[in-house]
C-alpha atoms as a PDB file:
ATOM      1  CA  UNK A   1       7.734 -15.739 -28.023  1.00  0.00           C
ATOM      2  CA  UNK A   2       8.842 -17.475 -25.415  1.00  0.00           C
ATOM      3  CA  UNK A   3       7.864 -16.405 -22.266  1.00  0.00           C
ATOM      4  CA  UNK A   4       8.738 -17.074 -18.275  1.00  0.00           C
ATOM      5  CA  UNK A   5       6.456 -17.204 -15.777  1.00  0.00           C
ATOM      6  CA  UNK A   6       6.199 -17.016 -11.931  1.00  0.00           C
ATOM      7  CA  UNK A   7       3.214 -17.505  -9.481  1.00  0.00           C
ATOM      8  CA  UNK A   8       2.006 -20.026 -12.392  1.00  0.00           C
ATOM      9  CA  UNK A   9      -0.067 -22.101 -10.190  1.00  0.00           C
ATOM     10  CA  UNK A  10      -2.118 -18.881  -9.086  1.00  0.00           C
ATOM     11  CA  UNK A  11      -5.299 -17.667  -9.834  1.00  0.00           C
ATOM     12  CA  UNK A  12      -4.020 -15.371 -12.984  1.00  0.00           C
ATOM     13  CA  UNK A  13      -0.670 -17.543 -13.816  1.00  0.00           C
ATOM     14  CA  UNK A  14      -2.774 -20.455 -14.630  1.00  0.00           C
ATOM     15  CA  UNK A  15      -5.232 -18.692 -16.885  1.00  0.00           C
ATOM     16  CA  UNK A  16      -2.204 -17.135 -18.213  1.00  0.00           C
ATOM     17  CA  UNK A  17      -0.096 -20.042 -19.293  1.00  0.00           C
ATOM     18  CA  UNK A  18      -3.323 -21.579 -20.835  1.00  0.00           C
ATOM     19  CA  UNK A  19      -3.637 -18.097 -22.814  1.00  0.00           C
ATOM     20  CA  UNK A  20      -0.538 -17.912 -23.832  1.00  0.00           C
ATOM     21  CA  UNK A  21      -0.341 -21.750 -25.400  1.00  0.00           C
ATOM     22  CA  UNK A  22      -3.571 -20.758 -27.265  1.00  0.00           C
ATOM     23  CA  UNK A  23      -1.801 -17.913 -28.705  1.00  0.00           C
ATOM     24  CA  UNK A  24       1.141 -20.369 -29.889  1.00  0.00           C
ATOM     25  CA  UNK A  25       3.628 -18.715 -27.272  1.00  0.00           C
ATOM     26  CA  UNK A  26       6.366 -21.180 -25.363  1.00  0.00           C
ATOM     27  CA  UNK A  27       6.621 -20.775 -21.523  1.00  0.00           C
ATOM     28  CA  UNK A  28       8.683 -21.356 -19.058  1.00  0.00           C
ATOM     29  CA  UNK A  29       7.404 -21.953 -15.518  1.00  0.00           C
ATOM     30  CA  UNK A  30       9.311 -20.962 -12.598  1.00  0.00           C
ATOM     31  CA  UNK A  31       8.124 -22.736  -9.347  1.00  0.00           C
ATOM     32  CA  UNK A  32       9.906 -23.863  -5.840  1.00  0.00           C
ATOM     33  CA  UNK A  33       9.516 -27.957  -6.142  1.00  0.00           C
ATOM     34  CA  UNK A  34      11.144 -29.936  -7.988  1.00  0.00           C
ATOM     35  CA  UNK A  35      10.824 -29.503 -11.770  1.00  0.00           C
ATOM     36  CA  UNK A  36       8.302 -32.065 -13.365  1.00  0.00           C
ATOM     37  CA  UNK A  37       9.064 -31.231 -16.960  1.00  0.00           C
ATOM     38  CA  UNK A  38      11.186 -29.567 -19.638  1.00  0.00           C
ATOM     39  CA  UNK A  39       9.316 -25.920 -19.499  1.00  0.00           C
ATOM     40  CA  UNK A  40       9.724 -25.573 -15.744  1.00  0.00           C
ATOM     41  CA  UNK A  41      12.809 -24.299 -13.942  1.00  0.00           C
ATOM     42  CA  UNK A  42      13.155 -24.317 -10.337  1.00  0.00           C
ATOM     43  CA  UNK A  43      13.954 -21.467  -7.899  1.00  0.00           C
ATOM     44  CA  UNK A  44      13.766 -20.319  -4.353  1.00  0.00           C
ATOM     45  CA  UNK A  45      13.131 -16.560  -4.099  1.00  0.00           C
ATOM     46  CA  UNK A  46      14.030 -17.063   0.107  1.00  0.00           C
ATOM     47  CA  UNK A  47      17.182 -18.440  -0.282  1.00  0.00           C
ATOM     48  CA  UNK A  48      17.834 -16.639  -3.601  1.00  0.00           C
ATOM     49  CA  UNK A  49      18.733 -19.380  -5.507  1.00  0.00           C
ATOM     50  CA  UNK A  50      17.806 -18.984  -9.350  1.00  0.00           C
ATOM     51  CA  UNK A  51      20.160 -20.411 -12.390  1.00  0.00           C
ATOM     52  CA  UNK A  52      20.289 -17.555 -14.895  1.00  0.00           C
ATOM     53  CA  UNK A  53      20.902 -20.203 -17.662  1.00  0.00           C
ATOM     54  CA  UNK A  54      18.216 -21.443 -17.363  1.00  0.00           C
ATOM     55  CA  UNK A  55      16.586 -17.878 -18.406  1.00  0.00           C
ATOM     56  CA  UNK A  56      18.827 -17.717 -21.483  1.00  0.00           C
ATOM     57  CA  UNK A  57      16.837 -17.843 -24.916  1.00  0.00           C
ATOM     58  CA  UNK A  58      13.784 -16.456 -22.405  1.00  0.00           C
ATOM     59  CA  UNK A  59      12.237 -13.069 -24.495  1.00  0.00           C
ATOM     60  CA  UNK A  60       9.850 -11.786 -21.850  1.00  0.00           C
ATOM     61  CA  UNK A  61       9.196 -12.554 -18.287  1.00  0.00           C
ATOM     62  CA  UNK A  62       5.879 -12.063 -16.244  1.00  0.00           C
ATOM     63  CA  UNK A  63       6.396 -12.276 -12.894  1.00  0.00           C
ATOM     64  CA  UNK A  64       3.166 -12.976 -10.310  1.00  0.00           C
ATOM     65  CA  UNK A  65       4.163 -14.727  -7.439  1.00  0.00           C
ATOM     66  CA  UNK A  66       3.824 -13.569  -4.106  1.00  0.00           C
ATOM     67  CA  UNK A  67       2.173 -14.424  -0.379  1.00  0.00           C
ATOM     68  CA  UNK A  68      -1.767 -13.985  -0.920  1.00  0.00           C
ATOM     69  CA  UNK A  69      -2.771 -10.564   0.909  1.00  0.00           C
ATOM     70  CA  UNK A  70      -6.176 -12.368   2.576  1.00  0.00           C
ATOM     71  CA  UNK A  71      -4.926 -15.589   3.022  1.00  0.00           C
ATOM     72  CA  UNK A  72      -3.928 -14.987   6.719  1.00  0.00           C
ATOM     73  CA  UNK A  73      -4.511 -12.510   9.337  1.00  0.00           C
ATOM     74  CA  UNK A  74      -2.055  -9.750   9.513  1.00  0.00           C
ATOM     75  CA  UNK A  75       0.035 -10.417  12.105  1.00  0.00           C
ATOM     76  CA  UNK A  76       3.656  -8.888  12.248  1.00  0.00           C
ATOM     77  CA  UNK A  77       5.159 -11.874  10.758  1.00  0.00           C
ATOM     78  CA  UNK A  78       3.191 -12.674   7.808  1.00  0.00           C
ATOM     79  CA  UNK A  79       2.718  -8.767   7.087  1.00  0.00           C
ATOM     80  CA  UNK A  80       6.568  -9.526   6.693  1.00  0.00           C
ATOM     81  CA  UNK A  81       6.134 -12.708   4.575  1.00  0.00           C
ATOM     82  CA  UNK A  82       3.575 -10.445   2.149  1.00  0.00           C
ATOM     83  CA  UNK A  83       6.143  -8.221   1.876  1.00  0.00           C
ATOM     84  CA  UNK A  84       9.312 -10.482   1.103  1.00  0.00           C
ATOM     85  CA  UNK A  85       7.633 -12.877  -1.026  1.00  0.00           C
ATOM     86  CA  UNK A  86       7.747  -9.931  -3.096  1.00  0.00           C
ATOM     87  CA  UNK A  87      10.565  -7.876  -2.933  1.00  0.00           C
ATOM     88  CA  UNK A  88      13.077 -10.555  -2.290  1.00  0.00           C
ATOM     89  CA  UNK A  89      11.750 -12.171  -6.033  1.00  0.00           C
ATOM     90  CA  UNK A  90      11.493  -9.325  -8.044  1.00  0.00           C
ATOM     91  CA  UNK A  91      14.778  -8.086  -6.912  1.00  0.00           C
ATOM     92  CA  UNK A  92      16.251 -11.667  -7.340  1.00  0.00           C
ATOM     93  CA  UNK A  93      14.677 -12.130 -11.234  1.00  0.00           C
ATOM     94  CA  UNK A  94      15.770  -8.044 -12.130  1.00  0.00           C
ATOM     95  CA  UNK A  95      19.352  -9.280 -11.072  1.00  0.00           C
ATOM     96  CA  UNK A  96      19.207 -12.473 -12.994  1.00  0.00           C
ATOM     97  CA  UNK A  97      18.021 -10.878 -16.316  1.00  0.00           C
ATOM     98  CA  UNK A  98      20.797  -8.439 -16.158  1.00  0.00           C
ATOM     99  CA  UNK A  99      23.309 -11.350 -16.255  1.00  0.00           C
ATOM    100  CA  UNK A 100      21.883 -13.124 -19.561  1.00  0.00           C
ATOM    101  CA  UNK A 101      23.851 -12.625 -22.281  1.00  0.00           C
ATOM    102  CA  UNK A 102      20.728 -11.795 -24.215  1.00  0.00           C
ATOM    103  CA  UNK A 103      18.376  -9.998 -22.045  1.00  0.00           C
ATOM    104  CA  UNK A 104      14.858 -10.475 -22.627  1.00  0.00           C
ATOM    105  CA  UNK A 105      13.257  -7.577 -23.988  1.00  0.00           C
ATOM    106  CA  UNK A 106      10.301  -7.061 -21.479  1.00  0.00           C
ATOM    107  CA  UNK A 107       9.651  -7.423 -17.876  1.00  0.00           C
ATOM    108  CA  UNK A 108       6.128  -7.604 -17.139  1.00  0.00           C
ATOM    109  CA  UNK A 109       6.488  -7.228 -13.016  1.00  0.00           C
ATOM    110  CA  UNK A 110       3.512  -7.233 -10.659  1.00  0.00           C
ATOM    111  CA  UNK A 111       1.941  -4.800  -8.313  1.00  0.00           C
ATOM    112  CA  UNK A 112      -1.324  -3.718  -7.075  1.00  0.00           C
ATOM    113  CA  UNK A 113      -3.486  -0.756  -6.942  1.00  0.00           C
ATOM    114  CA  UNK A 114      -3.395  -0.853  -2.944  1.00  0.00           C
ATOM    115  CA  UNK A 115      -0.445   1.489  -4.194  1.00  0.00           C
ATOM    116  CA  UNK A 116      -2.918   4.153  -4.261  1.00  0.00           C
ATOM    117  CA  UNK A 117      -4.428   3.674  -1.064  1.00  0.00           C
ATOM    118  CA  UNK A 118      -7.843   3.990   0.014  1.00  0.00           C
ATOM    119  CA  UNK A 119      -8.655   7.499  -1.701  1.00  0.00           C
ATOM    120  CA  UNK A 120     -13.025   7.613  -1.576  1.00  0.00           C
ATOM    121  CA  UNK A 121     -14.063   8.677  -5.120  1.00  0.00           C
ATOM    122  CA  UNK A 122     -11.292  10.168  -6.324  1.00  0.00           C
ATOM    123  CA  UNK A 123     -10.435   8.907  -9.815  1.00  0.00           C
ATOM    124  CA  UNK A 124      -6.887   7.468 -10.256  1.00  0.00           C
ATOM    125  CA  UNK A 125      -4.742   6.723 -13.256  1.00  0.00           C
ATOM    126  CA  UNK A 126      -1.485   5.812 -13.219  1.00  0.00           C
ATOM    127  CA  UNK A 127      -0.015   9.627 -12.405  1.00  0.00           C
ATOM    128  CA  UNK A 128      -2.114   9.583  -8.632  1.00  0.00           C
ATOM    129  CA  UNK A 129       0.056   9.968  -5.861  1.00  0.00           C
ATOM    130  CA  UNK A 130       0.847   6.978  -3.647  1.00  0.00           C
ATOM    131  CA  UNK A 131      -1.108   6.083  -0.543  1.00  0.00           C
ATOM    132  CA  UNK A 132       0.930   5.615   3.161  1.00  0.00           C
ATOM    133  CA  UNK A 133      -0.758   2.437   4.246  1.00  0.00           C
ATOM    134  CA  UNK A 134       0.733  -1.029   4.678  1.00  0.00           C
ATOM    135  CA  UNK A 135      -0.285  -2.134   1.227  1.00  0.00           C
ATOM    136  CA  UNK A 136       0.840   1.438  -0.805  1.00  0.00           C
ATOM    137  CA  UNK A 137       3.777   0.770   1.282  1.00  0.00           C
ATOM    138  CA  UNK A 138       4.327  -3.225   0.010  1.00  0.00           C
ATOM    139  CA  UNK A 139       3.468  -1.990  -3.543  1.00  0.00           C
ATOM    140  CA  UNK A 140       6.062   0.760  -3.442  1.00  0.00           C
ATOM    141  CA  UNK A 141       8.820  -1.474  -2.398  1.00  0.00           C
ATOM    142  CA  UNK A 142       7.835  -3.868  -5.017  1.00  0.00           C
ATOM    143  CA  UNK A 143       8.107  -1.809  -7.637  1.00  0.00           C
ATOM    144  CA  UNK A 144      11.499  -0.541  -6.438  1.00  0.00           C
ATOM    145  CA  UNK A 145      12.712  -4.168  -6.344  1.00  0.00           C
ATOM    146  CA  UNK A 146      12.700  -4.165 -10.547  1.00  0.00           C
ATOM    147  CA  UNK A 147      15.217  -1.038 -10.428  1.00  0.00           C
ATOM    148  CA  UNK A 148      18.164  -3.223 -11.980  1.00  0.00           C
ATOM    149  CA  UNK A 149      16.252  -4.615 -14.613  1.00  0.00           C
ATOM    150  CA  UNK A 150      15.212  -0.808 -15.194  1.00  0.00           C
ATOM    151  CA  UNK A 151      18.893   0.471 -15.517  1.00  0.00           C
ATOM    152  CA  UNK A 152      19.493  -2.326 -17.641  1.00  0.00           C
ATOM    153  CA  UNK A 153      17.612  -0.934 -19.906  1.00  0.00           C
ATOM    154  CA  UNK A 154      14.591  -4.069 -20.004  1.00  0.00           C
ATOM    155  CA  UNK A 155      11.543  -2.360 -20.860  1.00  0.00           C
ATOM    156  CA  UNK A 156       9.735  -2.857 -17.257  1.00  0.00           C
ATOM    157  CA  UNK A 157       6.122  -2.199 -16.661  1.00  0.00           C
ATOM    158  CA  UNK A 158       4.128  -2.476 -13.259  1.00  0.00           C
ATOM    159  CA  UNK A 159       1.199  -4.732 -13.154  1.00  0.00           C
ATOM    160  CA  UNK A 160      -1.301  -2.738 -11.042  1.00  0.00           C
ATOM    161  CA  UNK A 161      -4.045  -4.829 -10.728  1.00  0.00           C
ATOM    162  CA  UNK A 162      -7.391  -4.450  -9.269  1.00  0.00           C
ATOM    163  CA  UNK A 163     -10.004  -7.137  -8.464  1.00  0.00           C
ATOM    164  CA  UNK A 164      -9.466  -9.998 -11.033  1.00  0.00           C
ATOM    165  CA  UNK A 165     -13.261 -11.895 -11.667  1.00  0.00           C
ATOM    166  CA  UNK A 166     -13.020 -15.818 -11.930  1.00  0.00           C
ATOM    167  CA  UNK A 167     -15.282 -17.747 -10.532  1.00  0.00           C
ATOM    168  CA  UNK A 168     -12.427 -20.423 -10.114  1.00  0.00           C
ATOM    169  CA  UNK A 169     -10.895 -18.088  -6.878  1.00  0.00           C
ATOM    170  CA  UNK A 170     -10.535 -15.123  -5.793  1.00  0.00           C
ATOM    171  CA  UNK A 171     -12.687 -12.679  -4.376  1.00  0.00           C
ATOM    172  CA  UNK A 172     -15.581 -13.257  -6.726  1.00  0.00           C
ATOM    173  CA  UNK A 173     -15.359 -17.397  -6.160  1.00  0.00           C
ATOM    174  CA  UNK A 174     -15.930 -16.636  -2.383  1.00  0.00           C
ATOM    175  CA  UNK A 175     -18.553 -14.141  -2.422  1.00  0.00           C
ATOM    176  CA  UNK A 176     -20.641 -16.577  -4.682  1.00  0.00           C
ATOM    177  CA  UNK A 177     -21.745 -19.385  -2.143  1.00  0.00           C
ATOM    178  CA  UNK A 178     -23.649 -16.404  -0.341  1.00  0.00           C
ATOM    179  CA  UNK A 179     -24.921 -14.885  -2.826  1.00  0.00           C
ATOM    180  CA  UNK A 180     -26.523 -17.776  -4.768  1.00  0.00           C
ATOM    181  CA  UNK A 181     -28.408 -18.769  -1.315  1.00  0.00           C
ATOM    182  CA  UNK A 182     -29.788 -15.402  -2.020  1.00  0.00           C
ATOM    183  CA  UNK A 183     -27.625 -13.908   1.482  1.00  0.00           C
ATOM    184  CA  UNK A 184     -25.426 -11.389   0.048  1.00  0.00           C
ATOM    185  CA  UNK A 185     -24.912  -7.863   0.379  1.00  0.00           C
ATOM    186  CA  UNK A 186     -22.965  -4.663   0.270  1.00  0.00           C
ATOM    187  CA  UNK A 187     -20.192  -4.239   2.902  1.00  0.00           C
ATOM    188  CA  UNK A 188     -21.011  -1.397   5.167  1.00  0.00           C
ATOM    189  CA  UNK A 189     -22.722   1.514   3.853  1.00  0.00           C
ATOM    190  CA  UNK A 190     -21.354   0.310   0.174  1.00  0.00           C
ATOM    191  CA  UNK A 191     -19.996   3.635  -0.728  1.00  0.00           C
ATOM    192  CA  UNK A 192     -16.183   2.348  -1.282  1.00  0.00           C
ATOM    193  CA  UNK A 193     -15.266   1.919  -4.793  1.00  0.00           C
ATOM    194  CA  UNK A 194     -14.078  -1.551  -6.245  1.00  0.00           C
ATOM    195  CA  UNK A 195     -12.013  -1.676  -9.094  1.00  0.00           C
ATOM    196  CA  UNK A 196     -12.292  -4.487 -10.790  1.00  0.00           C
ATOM    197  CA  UNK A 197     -11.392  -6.543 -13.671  1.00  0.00           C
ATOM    198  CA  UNK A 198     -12.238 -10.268 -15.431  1.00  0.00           C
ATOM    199  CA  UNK A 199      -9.553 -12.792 -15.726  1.00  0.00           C
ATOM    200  CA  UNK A 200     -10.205 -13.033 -19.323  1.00  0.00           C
ATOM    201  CA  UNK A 201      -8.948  -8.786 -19.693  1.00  0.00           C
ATOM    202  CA  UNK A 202      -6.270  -9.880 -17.407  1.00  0.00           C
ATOM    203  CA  UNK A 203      -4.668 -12.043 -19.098  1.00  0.00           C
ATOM    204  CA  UNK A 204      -5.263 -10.485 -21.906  1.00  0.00           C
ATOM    205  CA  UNK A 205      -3.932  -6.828 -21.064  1.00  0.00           C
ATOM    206  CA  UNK A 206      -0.537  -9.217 -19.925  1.00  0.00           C
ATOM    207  CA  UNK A 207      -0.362 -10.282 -23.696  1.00  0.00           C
ATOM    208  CA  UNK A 208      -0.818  -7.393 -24.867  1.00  0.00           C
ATOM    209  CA  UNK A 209       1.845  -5.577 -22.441  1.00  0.00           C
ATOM    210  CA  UNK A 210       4.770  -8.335 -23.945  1.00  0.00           C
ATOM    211  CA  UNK A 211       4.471  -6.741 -27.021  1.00  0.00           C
ATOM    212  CA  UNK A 212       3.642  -3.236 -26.603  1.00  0.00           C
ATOM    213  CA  UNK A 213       6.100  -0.616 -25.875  1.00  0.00           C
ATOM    214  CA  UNK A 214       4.834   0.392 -22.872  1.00  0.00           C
ATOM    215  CA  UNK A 215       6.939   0.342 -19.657  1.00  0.00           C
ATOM    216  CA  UNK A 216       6.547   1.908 -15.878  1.00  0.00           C
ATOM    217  CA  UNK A 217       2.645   1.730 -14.115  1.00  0.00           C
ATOM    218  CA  UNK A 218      -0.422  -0.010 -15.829  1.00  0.00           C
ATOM    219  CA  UNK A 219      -3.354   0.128 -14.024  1.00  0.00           C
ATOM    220  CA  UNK A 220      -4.949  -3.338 -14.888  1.00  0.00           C
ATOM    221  CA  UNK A 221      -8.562  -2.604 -13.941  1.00  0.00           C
ATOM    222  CA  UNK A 222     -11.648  -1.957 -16.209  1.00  0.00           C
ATOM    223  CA  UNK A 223     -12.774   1.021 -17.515  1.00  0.00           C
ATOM    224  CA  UNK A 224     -15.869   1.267 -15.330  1.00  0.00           C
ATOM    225  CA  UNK A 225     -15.266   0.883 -11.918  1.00  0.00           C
ATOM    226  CA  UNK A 226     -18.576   0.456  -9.383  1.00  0.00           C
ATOM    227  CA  UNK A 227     -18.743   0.859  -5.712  1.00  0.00           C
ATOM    228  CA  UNK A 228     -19.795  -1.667  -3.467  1.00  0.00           C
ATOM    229  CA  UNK A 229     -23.653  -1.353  -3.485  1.00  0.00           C
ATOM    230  CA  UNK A 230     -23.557  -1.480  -7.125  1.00  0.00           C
ATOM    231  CA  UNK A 231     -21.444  -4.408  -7.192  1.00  0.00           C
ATOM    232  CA  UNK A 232     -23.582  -6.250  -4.901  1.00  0.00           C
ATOM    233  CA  UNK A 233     -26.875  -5.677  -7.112  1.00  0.00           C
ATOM    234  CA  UNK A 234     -24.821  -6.360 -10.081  1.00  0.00           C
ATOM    235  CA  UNK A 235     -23.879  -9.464  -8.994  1.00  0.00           C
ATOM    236  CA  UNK A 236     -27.346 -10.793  -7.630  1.00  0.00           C
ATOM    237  CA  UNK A 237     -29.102  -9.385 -10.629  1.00  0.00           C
ATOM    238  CA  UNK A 238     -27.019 -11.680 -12.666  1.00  0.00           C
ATOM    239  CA  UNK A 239     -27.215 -14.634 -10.283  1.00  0.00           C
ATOM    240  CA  UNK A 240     -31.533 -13.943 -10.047  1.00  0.00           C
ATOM    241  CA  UNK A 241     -31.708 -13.653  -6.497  1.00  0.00           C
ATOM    242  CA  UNK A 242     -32.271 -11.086  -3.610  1.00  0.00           C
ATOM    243  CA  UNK A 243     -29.095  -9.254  -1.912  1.00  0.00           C
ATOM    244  CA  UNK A 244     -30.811  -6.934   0.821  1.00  0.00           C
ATOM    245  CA  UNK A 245     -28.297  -8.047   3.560  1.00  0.00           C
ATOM    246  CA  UNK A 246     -25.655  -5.177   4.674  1.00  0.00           C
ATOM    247  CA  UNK A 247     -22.610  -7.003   6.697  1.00  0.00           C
ATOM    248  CA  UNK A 248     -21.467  -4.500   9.484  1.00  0.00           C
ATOM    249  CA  UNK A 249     -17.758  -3.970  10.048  1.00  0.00           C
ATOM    250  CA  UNK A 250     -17.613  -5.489  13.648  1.00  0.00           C
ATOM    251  CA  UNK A 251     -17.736  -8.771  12.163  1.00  0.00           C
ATOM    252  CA  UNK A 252     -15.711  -8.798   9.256  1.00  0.00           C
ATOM    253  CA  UNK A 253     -12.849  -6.924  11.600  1.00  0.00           C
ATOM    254  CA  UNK A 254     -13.092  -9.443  14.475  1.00  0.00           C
ATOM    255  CA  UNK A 255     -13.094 -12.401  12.226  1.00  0.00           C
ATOM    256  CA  UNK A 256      -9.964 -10.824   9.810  1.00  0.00           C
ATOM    257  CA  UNK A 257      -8.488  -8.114  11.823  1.00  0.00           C
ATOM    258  CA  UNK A 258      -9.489  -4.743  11.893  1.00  0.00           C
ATOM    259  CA  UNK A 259      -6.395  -3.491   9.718  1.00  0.00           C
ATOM    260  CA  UNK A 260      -6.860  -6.566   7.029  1.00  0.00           C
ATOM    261  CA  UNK A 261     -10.792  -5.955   6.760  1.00  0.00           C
ATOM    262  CA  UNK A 262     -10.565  -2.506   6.196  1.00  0.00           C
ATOM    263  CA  UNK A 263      -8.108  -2.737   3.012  1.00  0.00           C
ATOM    264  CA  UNK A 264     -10.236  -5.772   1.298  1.00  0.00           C
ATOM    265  CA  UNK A 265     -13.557  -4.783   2.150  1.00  0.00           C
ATOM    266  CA  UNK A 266     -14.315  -1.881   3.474  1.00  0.00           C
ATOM    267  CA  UNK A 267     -12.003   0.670   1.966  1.00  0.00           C
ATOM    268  CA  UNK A 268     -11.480   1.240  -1.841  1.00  0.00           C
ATOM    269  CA  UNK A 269     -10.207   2.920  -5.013  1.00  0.00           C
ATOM    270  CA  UNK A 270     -11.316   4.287  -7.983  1.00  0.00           C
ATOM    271  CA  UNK A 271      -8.732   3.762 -10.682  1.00  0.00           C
ATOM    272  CA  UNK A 272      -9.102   3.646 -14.592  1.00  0.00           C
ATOM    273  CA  UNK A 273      -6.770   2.237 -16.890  1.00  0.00           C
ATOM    274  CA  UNK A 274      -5.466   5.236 -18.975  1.00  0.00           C
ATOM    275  CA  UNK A 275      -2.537   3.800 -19.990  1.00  0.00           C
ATOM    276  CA  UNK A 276      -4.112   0.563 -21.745  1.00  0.00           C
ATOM    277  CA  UNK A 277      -6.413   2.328 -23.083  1.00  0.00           C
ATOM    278  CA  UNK A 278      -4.212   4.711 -24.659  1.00  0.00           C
ATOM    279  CA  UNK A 279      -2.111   1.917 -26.257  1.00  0.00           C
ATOM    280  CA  UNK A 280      -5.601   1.040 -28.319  1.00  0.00           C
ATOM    281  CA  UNK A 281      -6.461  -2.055 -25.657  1.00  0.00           C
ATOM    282  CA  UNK A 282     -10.116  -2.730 -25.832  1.00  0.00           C
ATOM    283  CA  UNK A 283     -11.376  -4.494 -22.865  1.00  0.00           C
ATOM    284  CA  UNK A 284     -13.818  -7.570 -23.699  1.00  0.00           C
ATOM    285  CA  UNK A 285     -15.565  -6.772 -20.842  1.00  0.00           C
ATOM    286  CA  UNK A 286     -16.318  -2.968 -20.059  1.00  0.00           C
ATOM    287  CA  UNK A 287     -19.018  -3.091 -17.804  1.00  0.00           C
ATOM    288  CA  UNK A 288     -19.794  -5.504 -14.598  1.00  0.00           C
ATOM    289  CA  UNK A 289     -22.491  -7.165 -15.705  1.00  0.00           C
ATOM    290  CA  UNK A 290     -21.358  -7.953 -19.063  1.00  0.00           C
ATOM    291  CA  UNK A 291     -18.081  -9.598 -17.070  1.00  0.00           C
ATOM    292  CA  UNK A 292     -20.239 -11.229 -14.651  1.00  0.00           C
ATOM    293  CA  UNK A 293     -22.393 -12.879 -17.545  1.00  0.00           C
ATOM    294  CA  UNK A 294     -19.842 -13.754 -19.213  1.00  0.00           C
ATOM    295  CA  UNK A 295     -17.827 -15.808 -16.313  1.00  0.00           C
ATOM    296  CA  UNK A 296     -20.563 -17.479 -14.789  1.00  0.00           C
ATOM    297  CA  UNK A 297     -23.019 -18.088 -17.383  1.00  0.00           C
ATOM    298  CA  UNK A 298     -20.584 -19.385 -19.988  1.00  0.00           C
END
């Protein structure tokens, strides 16, 4: 197949592409500078500049890109930026696609299960009601942005992804320094539920959604989501050293904002990925420690 690809110099678009060549697929990278090569094709989601020929021939397209959630504090104007980055590309690639004279035949779009909002230990799959919080807010919105490729009639499903493991970045990458000094702990009282997944599942539940027939939500999270505490004694089990330390909110909300450090740290979901699992996807990594072994012992 040959697939597009935004947010390819991410976290997940970079262990995607490399998947996908593995697997003998041809991609097509879509990024803002200047193209350096023949698989790349240039576009500006702000201005809404993208070529549709240069989609032509395309047969899926996974789109990722988007202003990171933690990278800034949320002030007014990059809560904006989080929220354009996303809605302003997804609606500009849905419109795009329906112009091709052969329309690819999936659109794998992201999303995020902040769409649920924080919901204690509730379990969620992909039928749970929406949260009302910035993020549920951002997510719905999102989603909504696909709606033309949907009346086309592209198969369209929602990436709702959870915490994606890789030691290369992410959440897991900046937790580590701590932890390996042996200072790392639970946030809070630990209770809130992380749902989490390895980059290796990740991209590999993205493969498997380009051929499947699956369309609307997918939660992208494993089966066996853990709470905080239990992440945190995962995580320095694996490592072999001591994580007594419990980080208060105060600091955490002074240093990030209280509205930011609430929806990464301290506040959480439970969600399970019915849907994948339904469509016969078996994870590679079911369990924490088992993920956790596998990325950083490898």
């Amino acid at each position: 197949m040959r697939i597009a690809v935004t947010g390819s110099t991410g976290l997940i678009g970079k262990a995607l592409l490399s998947h996908l060549h593995d697997n003998g697929h041809e991609t097509v990278a879509l990024v803002r500078r200047a193209p350096q090569s023949a698989s790349e094709v240039q576009w500006d989601p702000t201005r809404g500049t993208l070529n549709a020929k240069d989609l032509e021939g395309v047969h899926g397209v996974v789109h990722l890109a988007g202003a990171g959630i933690g990278d800034k504090r949320w002030t007014d104007s990059y809560k904006n930026e989080i929220l354009e980055s996303r809605t302003k590309s997804t609606a500009l690639l849905a419109a795009r696609l329906t112009e091709l004279e052969q329309q690819p035949t999936v659109f794998l779009s992201g999303s995020a299960i902040g769409i649920y909002g924080p919901r204690d230990s509730e379990v969620l799959g992909e039928d749970a009601s929406h949260g009302n919080t910035f993020l549920a807010n951002v997510c719905e919105e999102w989603e909504s942005a696909a709606n033309p490729a949907v009346t086309a009639g592209i198969r369209t499903a929602f990436l709702r992804t959870g915490i994606v493991l890789s030691p290369k970045g992410g959440a897991l990458k900046k937790q580590l320094p701590l932890f390996k000094i042996g200072a790392g702990g639970k946030f809070g009282n630990g209770r809130q539920w992380q749902s989490w997944i390895s980059i290796t599942d990740e991209v590999r539940a993205i493969t498997h959604l380009l051929t499947s027939a699956l369309s609307g939500p997918v939660n992208l999270t494993a089966p066996t989501p853990v709470t905080n505490a239990e992440f945190t004694k995962t995580l320095a089990k694996v490592l072999r050293k001591p994580a007594f330390m419990a980080i208060p909110p105060v600091g955490p909300k002074l240093l990030l904002g209280s509205e930011l450090a609430d929806a990464l740290l301290f506040t959480g979901q439970r969600v399970v990925p019915n849907t994948l699992l339904a469509d016969g996807f078996r994870f590679s990594h079911s369990t924490l420690e088992e993920a956790l072994r596998n990325l950083l012992q490898s």
